[in-house]
Protein backbone atom coordinates (compact mmCIF):
# COMPACT_ATOMS: atom_id res chain seq x y z
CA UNK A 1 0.00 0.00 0.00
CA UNK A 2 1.36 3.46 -0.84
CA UNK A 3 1.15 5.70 1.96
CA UNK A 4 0.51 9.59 1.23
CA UNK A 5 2.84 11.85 1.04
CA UNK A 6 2.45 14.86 3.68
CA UNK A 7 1.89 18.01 1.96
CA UNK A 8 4.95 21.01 2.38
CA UNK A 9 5.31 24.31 0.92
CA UNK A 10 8.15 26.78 1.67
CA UNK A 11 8.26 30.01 2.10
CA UNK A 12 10.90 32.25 1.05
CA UNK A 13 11.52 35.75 1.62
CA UNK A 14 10.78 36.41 4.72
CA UNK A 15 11.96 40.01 5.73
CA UNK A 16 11.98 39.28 9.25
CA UNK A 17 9.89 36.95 11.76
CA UNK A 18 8.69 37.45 15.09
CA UNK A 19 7.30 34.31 16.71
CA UNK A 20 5.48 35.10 19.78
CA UNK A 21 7.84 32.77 21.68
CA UNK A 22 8.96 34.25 25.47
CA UNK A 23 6.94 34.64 28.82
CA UNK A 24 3.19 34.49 28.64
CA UNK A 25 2.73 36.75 31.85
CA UNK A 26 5.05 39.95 33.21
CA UNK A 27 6.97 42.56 31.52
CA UNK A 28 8.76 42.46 28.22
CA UNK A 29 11.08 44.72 26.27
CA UNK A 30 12.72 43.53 23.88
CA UNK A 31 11.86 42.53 20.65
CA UNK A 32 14.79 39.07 20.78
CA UNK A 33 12.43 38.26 23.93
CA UNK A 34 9.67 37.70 21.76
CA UNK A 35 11.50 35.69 19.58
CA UNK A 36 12.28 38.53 16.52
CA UNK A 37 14.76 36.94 14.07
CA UNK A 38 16.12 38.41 10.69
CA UNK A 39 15.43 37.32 6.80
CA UNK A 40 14.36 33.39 6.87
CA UNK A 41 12.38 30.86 5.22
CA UNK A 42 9.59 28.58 6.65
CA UNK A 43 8.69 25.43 5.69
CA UNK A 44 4.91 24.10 5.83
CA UNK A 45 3.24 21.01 6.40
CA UNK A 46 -0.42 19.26 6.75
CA UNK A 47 -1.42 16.19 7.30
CA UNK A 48 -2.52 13.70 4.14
CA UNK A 49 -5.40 12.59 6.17
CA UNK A 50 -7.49 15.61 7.25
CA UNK A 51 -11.04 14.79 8.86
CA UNK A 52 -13.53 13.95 5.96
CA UNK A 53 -14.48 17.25 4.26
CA UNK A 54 -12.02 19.05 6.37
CA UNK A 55 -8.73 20.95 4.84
CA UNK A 56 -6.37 20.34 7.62
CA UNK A 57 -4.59 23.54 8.84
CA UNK A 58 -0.82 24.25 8.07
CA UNK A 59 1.48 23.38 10.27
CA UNK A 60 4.89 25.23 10.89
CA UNK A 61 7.86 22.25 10.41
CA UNK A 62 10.49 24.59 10.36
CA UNK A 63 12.78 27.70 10.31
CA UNK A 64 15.97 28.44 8.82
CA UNK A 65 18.18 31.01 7.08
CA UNK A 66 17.26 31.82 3.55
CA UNK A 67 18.43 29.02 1.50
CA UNK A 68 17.89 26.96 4.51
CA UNK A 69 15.16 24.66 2.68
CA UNK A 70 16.41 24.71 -0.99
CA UNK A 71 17.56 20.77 -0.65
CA UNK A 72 14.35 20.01 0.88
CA UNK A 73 11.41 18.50 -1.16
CA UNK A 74 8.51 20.49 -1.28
CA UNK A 75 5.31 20.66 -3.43
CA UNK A 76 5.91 24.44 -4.01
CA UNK A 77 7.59 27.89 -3.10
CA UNK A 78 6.08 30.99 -2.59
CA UNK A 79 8.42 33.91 -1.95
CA UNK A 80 6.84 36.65 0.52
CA UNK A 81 8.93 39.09 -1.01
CA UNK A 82 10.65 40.85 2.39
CA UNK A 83 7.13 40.96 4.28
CA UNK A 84 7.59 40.59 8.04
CA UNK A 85 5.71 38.03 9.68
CA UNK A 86 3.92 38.02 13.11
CA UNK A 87 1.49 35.54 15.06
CA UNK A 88 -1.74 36.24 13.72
CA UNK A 89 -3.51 39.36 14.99
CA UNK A 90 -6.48 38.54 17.22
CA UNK A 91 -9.61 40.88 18.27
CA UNK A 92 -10.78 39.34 21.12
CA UNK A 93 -13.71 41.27 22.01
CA UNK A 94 -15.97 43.09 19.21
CA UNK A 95 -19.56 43.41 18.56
CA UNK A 96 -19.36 43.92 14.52
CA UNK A 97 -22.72 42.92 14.16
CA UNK A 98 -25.37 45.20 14.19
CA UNK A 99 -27.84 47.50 12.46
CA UNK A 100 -28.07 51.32 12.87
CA UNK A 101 -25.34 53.94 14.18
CA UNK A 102 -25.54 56.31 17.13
CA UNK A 103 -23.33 58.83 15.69
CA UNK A 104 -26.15 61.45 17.55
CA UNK A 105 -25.32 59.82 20.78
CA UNK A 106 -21.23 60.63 20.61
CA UNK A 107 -22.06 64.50 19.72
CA UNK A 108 -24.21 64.47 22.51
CA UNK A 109 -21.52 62.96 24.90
CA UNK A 110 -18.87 65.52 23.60
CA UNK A 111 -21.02 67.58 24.67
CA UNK A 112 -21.17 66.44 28.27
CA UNK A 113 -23.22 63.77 28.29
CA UNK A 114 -22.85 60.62 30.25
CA UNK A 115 -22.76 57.27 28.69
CA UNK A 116 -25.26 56.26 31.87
CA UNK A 117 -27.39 59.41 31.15
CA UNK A 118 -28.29 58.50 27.85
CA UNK A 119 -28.63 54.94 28.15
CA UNK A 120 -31.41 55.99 30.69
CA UNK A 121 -32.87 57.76 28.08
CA UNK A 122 -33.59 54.81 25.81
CA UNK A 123 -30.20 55.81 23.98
CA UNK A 124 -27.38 53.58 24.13
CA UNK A 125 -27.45 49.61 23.51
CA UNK A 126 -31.37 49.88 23.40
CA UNK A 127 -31.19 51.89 20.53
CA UNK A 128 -29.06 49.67 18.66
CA UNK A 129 -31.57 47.04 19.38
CA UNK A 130 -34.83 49.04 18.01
CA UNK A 131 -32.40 48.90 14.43
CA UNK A 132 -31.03 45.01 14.70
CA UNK A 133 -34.58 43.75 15.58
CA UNK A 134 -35.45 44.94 12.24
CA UNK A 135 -32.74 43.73 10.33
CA UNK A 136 -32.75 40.76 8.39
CA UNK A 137 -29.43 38.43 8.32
CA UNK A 138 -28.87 39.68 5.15
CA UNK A 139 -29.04 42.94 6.09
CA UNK A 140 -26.80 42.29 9.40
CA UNK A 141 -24.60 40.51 7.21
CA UNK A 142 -24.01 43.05 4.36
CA UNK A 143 -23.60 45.53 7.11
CA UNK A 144 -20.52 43.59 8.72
CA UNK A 145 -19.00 42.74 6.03
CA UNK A 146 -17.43 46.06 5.46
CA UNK A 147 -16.05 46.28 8.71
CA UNK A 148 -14.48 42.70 8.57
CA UNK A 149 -12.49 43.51 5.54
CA UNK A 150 -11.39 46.86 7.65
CA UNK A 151 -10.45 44.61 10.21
CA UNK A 152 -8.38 42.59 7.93
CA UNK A 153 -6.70 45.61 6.56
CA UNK A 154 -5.70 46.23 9.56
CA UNK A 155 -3.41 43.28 10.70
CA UNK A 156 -6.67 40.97 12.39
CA UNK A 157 -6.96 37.44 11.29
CA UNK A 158 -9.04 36.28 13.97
CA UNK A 159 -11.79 37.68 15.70
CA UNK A 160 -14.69 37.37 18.53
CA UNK A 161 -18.19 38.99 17.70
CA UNK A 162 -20.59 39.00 20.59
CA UNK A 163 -23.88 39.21 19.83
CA UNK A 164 -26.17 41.77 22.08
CA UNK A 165 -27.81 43.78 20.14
CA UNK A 166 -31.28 41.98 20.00
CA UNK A 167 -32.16 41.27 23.64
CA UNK A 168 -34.85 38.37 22.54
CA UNK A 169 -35.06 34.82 21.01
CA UNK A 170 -35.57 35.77 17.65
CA UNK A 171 -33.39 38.69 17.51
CA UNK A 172 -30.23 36.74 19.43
CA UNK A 173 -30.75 34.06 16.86
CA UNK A 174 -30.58 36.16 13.89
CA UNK A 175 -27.76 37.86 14.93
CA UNK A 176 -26.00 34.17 15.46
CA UNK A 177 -27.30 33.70 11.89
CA UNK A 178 -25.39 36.51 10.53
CA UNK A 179 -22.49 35.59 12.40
CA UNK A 180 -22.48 31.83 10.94
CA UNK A 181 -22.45 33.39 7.58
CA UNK A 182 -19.96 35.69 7.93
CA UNK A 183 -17.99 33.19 9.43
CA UNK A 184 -18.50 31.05 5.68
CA UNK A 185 -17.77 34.34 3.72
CA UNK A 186 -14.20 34.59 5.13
CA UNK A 187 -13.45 31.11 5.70
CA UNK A 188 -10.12 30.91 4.84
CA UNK A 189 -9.10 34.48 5.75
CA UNK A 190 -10.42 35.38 9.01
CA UNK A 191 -11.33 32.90 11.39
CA UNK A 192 -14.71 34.29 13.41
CA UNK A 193 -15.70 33.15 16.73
CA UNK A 194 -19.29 33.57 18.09
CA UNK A 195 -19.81 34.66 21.34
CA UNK A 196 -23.88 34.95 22.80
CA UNK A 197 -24.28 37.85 24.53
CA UNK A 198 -28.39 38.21 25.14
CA UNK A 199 -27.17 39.83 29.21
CA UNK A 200 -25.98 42.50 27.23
CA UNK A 201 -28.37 44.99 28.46
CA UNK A 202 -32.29 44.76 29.98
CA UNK A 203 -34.96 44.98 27.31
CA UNK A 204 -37.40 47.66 27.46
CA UNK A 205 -40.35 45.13 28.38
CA UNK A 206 -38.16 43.65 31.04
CA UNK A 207 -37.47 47.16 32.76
CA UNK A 208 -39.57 46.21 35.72
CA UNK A 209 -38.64 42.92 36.04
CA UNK A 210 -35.28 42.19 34.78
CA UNK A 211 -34.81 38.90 36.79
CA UNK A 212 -37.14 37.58 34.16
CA UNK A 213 -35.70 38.85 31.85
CA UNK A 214 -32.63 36.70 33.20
CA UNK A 215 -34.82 33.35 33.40
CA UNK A 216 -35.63 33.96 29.50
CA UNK A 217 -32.05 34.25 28.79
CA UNK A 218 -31.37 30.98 30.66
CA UNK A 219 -34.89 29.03 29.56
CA UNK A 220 -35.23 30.39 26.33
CA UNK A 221 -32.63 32.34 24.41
CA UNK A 222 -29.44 30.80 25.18
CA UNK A 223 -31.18 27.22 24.18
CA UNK A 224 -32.52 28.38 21.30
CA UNK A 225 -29.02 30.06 20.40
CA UNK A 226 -26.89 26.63 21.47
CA UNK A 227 -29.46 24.34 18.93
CA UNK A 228 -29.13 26.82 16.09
CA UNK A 229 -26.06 24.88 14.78
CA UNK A 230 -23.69 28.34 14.30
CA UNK A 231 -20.69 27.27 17.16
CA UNK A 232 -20.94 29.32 20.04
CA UNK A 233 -18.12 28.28 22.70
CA UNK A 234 -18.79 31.30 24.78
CA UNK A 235 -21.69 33.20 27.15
CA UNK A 236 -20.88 36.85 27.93
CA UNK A 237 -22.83 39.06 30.57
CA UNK A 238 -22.78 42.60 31.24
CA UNK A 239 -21.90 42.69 35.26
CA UNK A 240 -22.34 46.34 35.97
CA UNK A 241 -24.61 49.05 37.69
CA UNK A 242 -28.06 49.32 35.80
CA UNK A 243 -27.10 45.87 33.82
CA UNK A 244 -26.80 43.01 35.56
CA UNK A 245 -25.95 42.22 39.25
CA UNK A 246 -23.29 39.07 40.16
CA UNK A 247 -26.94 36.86 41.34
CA UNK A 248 -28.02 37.16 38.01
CA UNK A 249 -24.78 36.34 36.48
CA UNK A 250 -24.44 33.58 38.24
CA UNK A 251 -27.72 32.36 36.53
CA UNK A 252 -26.56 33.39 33.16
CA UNK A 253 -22.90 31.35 33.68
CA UNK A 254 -24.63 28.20 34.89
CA UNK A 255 -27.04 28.08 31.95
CA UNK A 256 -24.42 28.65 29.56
CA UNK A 257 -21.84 25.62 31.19
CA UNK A 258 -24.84 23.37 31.07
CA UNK A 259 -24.95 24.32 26.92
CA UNK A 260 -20.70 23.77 27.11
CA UNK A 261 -20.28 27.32 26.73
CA UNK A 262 -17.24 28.95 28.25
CA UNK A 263 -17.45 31.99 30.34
CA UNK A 264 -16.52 35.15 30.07
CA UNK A 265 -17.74 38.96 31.51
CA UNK A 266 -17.77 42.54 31.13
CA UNK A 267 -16.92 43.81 34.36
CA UNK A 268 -15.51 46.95 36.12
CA UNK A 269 -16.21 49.59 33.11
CA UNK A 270 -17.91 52.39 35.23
CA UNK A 271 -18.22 50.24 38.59
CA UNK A 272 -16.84 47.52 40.49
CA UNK A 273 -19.76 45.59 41.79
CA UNK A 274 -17.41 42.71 42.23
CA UNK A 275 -17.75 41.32 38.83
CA UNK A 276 -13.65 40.39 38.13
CA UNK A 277 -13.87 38.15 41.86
CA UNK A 278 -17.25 36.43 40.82
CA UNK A 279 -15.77 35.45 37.47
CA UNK A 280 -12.26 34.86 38.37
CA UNK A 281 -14.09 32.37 40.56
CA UNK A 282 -15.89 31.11 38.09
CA UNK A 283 -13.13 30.27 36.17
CA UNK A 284 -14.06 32.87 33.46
CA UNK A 285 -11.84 32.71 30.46
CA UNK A 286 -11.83 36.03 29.88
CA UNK A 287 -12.52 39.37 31.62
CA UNK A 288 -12.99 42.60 29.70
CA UNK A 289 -13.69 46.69 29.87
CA UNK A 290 -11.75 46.56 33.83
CA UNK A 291 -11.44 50.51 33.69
CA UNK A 292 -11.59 50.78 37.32
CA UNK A 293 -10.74 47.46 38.54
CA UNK A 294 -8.40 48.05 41.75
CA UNK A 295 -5.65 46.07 43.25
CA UNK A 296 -8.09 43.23 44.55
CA UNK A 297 -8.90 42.74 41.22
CA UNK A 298 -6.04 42.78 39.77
CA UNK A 299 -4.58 40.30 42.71
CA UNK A 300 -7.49 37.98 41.49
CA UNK A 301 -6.23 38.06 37.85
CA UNK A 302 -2.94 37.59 38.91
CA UNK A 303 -3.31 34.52 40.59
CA UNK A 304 -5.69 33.01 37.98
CA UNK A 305 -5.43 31.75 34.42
CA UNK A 306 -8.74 34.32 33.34
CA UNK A 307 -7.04 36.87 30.91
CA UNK A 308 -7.91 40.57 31.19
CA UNK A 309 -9.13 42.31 28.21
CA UNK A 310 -8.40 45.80 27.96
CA UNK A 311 -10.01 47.97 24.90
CA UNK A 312 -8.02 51.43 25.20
CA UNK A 313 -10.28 52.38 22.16
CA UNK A 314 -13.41 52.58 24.65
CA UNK A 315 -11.24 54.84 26.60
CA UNK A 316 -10.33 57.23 24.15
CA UNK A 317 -14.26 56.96 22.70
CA UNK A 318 -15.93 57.82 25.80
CA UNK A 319 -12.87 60.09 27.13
CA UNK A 320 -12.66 57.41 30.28
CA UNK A 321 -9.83 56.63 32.32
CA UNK A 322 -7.37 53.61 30.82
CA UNK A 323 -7.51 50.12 32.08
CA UNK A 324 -4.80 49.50 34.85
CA UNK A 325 -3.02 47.82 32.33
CA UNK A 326 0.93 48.52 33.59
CA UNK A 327 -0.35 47.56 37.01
CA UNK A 328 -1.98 44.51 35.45
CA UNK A 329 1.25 43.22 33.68
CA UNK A 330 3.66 44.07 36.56
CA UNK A 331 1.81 41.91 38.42
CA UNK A 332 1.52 39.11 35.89
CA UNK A 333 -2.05 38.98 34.85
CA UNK A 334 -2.56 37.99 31.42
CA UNK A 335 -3.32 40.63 29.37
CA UNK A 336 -5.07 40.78 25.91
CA UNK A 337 -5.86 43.83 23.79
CA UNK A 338 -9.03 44.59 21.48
CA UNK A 339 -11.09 46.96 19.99
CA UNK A 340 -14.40 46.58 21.85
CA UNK A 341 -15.83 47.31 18.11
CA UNK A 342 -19.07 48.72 18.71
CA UNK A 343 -22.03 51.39 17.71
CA UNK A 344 -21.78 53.33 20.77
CA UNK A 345 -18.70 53.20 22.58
CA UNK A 346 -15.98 52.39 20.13
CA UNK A 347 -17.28 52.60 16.67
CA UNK A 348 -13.23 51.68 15.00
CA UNK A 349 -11.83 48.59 12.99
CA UNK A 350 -8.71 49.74 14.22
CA UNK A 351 -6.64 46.93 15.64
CA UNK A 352 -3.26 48.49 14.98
CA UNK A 353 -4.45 51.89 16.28
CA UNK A 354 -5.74 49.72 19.52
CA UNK A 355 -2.29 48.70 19.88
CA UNK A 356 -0.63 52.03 19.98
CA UNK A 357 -3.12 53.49 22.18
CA UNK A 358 -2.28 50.65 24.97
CA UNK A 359 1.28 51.73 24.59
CA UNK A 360 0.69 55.40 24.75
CA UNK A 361 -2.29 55.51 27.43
CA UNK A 362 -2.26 52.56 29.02
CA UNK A 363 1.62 52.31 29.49
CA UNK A 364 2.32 49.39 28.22
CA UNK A 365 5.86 48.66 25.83
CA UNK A 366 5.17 47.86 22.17
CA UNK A 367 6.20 43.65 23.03
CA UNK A 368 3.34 43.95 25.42
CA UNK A 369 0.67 45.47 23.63
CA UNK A 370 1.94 43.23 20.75
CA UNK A 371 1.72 40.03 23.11
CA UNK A 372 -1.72 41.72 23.44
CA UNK A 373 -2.99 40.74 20.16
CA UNK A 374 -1.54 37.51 19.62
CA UNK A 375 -0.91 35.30 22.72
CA UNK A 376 -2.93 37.11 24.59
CA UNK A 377 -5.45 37.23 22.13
CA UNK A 378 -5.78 33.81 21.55
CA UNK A 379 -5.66 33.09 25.40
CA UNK A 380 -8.71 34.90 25.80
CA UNK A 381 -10.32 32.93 23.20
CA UNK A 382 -9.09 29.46 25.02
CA UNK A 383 -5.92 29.33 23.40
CA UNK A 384 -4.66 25.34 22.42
CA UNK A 385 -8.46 24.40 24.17
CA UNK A 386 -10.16 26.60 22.84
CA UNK A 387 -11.92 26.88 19.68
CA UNK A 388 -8.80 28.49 18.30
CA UNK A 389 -6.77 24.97 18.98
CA UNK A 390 -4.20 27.57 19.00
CA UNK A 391 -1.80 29.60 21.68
CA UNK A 392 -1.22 32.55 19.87
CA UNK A 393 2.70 31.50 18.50
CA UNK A 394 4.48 30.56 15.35
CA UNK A 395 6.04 27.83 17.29
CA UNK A 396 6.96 24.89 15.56
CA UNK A 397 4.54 21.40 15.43
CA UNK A 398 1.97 24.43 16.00
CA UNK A 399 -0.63 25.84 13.50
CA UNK A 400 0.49 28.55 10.81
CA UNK A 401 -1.81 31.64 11.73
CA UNK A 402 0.09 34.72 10.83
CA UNK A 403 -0.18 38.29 9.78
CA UNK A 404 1.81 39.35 7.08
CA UNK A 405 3.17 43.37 7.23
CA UNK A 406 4.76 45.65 4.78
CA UNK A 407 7.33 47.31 7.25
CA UNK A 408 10.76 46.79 7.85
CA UNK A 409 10.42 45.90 11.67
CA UNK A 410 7.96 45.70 14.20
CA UNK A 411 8.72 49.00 15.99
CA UNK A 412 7.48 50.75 13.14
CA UNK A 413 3.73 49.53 14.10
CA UNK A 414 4.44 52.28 17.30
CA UNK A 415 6.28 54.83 15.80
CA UNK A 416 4.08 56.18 12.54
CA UNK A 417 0.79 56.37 14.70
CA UNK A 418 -2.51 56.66 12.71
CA UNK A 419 -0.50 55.08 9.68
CA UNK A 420 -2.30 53.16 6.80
CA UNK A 421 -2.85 50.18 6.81
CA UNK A 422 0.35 48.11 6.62
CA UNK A 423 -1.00 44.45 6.67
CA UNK A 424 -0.90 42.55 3.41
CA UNK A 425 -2.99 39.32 2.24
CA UNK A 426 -0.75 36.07 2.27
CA UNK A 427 -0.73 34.41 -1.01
CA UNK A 428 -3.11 31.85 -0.97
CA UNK A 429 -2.02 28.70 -0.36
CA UNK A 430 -4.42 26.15 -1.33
């Protein structure tokens, strides 16, 4: 019997490669720590024997010098023609789905007011709602789509979308809908990861009562949302003042572990109710806003394996205070960095520009807010047991999820803020 030959392909021109390698937790930097090299060439393998109707991912089998490879026998060559490479670039907390804009409600905040004040109001994540009950999943689709592909132009190759904005059955379930489609579209180029959200905010007919509200969410919504057939590894709940309180989120997390869905929480964005102890207890895998999380919190994170998500975009959108997130690192939390893409509090693509502002507002040095996007990243998606099946590293035996950049060095991503775009599409590799 002839056995099948495992599929390679190497890479050549490789400007320069930085694999992610280094400590997952405390501070970095220095570029050599992350595991920066010069020009090189990568070779690629998969497996001849992929899961029926399944194209088994690329694996990394090795790095060398340029020429490294040339003896080797490979199925074919594709020169990257000086590109740098990095881990893939991961969003980790976005809700790109939606209908509608609230570009009414950030003129009114410039001009003094409160996020609270006009969320009390019916403004805010209601009135996103009013526009994504009406929308169909076409319309929720073609209305994502372009800010996917700004995404992607922007360095991200993976990324979470939360769903939120319908606060009911039908509503949560379309918005998984879209999400399962978009996650088709870009097969290939961006992996998408579904996150259900319906504790995103109370629904209008729930204002008087919003522990039902909480018992439809963990009754109704989230079952309906687990037998849709979209994957949805995670349940995310709004733990805050005038959202939901840490006895209701307790319901919400137990009614998504019974569906296997992972946990994870907004907490500490205007208040700490005690939302990062309740999850770190929970054994949340991710926590995210934390603007005023204090040094109990932070000890929590610290001594846990739940990764804090900061989204310095928020903070610059609503002119809030920064995440702790120098504290955070010194103390060796593990730290991830998104956009928190959203209508109303951080309506940008901007992954890159995410990145600088956690440097220059949150304080932390360009290795960190780059470990930010890709370990850290994948971490708070579940990292190697996770959906993701992957830890955020070009390691090798590991899968090949990387973003490719025109730039002669990764301190260039800091220096040359608000620059273009400089990620570029990887050939395709079949």
């Amino acid at each position: 019997m002839i056995q099948a030959q495992p599929e390679r392909l190497r890479l050549t021109g490789v400007g320069w490669l930085l694999t992610g390698d280094g400590p997952e937790r405390g501070p970095v930097r220095d570029w050599h720590a992350l595991g920066l090299r010069g020009p090189c060439e990568l070779l690629l393998g998969r497996s001849p024997r992929p899961p029926a109707g399944v194209q088994a991912p690329w694996i990394l089998a090795g790095i060398a010098d340029p020429g490294g490879f040339s003896a080797t026998p490979t199925q074919r060559t594709v020169d990257l023609g000086g590109l740098g490479l990095t881990p893939a670039w991961v969003d980790a907390h976005t809700h790109a789905v939606f209908a509608g804009d609230r570009a009414a409600e950030f003129n009114q905040r410039l001009a003094g007011r409160s996020y609270a004040e006009i969320a009390a109001e019916g403004g805010g994540i209601l009135r996103t709602m009013q526009a994504t009950r009406a929308a169909s999943v076409h319309e929720l689709v073609a209305a994502a789509t372009p800010r996917l592909r700004e995404m992607m132009d922007w360095g991200c190759r993976v990324v979470e979308i939360k769903t939120g904005y319908g606060l009911d059955g039908a509503s949560e379930v379309r918005l998984l809908r879209a999400i399962g489609r978009l996650a088709q579209q870009f097969a290939g180029a961006l992996q998408i990861i579904a996150t259900a959200m319906p504790a995103h905010a109370v629904p209008p007919e729930f204002k008087a009562d919003p522990d039902r509200y909480v018992s439809v969410v963990c009754e109704e919504i989230l079952p309906a949302m687990a037998a849709e057939g979209v994957p949805c590894p995670f349940v995310d709940v709004f733990v805050e003042g005038g959202y939901f309180n840490v006895a209701q989120a307790d319901r919400i997390a137990d009614a998504g572990a019974a569906l296997g869905m992972a946990l994870k929480a907004h907490v500490d964005e205007f208040a700490d109710i005690g939302g990062v102890r309740w999850a770190v207890a929970r054994g949340a895998t991710s926590v995210e806003h934390l603007l005023v999380s204090g040094p109990a919190a932070i000890a929590a994170l610290a001594a846990s394996d739940t990764v804090a998500v900061c989204l310095p975009l928020t903070s610059v959108f609503l002119r809030e205070g920064y995440a702790p997130m120098r504290a955070m690192v010194d103390a060796g939390c593990r730290v991830a960095v998104a956009t928190d893409c959203n209508p109303g509090s951080a309506m940008s693509t901007n992954l890159h520009l995410a990145m600088q502002l956690a440097v220059l507002g949150g304080h932390l040095t360009p290795q960190e807010a780059m470990r930010g996007v890709t370990r850290g990243g994948a971490a708070a998606l579940g990292g190697d047991a996770g959906p993701l099946a992957w830890d955020g590293r070009l390691r090798i035996g590991g899968a090949f999820r990387a973003t490719a950049l025109a730039i002669d060095g990764p301190d260039r991503l800091f220096y040359e803020l608000g620059a273009p775009p400089r990620a570029r599409p990887l050939p395709h590799f079949g």
